[in-house]
Protein backbone atom coordinates (compact mmCIF):
# COMPACT_ATOMS: atom_id res chain seq x y z
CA UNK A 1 65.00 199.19 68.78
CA UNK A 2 66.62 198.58 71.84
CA UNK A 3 64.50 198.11 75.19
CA UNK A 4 65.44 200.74 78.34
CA UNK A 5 65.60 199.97 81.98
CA UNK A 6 62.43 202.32 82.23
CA UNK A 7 60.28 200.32 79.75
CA UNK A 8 61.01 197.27 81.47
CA UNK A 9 60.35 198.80 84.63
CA UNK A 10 56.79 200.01 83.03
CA UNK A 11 56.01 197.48 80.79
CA UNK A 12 53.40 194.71 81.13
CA UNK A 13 55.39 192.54 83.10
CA UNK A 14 56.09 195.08 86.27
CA UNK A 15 52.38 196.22 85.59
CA UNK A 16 51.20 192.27 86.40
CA UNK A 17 53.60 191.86 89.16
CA UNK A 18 52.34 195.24 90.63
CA UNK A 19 49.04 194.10 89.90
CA UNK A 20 49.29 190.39 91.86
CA UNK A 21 49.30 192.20 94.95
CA UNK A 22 45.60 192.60 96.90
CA UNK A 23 46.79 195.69 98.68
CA UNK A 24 48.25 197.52 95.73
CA UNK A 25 44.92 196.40 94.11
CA UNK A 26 43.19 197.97 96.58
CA UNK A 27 45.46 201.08 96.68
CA UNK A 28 44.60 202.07 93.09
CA UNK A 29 41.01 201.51 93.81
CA UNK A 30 41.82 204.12 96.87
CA UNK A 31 43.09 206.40 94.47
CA UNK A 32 41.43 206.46 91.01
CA UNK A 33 38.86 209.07 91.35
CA UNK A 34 41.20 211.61 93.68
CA UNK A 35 45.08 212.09 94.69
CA UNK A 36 45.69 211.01 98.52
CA UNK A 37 48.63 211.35 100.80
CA UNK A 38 50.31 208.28 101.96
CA UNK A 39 48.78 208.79 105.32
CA UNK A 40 45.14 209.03 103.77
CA UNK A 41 46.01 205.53 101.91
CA UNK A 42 47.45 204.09 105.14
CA UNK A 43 44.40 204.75 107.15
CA UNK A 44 42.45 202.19 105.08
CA UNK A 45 44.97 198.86 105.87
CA UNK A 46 46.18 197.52 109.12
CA UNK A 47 49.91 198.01 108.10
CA UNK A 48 52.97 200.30 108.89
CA UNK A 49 52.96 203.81 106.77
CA UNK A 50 56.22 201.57 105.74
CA UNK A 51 54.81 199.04 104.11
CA UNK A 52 52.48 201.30 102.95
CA UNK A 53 55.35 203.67 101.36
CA UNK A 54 56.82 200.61 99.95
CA UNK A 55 53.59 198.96 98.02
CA UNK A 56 53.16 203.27 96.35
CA UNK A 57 56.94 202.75 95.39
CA UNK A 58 56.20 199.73 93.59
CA UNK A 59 53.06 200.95 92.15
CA UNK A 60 55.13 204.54 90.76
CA UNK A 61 57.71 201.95 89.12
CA UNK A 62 54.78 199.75 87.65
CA UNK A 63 53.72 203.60 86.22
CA UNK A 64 50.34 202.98 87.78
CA UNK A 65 50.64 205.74 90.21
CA UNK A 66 51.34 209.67 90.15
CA UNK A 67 52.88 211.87 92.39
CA UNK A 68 52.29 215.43 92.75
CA UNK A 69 53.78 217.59 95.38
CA UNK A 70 50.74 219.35 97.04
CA UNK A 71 53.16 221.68 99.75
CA UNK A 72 54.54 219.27 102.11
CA UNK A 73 52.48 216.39 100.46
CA UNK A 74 52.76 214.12 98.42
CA UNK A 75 49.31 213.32 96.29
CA UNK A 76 49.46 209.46 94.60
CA UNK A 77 46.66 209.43 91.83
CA UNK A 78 46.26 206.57 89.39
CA UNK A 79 47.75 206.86 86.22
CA UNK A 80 46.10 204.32 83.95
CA UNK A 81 47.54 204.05 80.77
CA UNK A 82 49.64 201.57 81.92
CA UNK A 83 46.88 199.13 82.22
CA UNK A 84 45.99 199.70 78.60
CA UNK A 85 49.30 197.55 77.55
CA UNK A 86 48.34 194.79 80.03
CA UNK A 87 44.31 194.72 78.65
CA UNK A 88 46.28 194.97 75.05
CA UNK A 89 47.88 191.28 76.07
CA UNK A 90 44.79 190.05 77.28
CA UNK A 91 43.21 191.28 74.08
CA UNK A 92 45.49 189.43 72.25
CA UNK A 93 45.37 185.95 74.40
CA UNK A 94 41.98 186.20 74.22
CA UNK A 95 40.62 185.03 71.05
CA UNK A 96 42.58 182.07 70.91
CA UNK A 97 40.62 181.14 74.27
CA UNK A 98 37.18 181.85 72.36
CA UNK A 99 38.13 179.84 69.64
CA UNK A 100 39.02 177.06 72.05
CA UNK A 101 35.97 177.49 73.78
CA UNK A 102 33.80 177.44 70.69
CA UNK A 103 35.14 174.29 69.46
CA UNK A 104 34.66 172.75 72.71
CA UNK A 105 30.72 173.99 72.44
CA UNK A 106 31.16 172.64 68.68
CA UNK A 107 32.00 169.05 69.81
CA UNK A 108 29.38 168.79 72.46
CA UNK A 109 26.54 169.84 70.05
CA UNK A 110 27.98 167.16 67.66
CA UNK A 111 28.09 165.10 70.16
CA UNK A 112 24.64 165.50 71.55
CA UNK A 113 23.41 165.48 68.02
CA UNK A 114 24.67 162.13 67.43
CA UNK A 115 23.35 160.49 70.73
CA UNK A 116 19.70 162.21 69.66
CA UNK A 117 20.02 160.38 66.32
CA UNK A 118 20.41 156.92 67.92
């Protein structure tokens, strides 16, 4: 199976670098719940509707963002799938830091044990 330019594009990796970004963060928090205009989302930062434009372009390519035409509008919504595959790698990372962390807690209990028995 051969990976395309679009999964690539959507895949965990564009989803993290989307993600690394406090004003995109922000933006999707702007958005979950309704669909705004770019204006609408622009009010909330003290940036250009450019820069603006640009961090809801990068968001669309990380497919974390909708857009619906709403007549001369255009309505960005969150689209959150995409966040499933990046909570799927944490998933995954993620025991092997509880099993780190429990034999960590394992040692020190042996540890204190060991001083209590002196």
């Amino acid at each position: 199976m051969t990976v395309t330019e679009a999964d690539r594009a959507s895949g965990p990796d564009a989803v993290l670098r989307a993600l690394a970004d406090p004003n995109r963060r922000r933006i999707l928090r702007l958005v979950r719940n309704e669909g705004l205009a770019a204006g609408e989302v622009a009010k909330h930062f003290e940036m250009t509707q450019q820069a603006v434009s640009l961090h809801l372009k990068m968001l669309r390519g990380a497919g974390l963002l909708t857009e619906r035409r709403q007549g001369t509008k255009r309505l960005y919504a969150l689209r959150p799938e995409p966040l499933d595959v990046v909570r799927t790698l944490l998933d995954d990372l993620w025991p092997d830091a509880l099993a780190r962390l429990k034999d960590v807690v394992e040692q020190d209990l042996n540890r204190n044990r060991k001083q209590e028995q002196r």
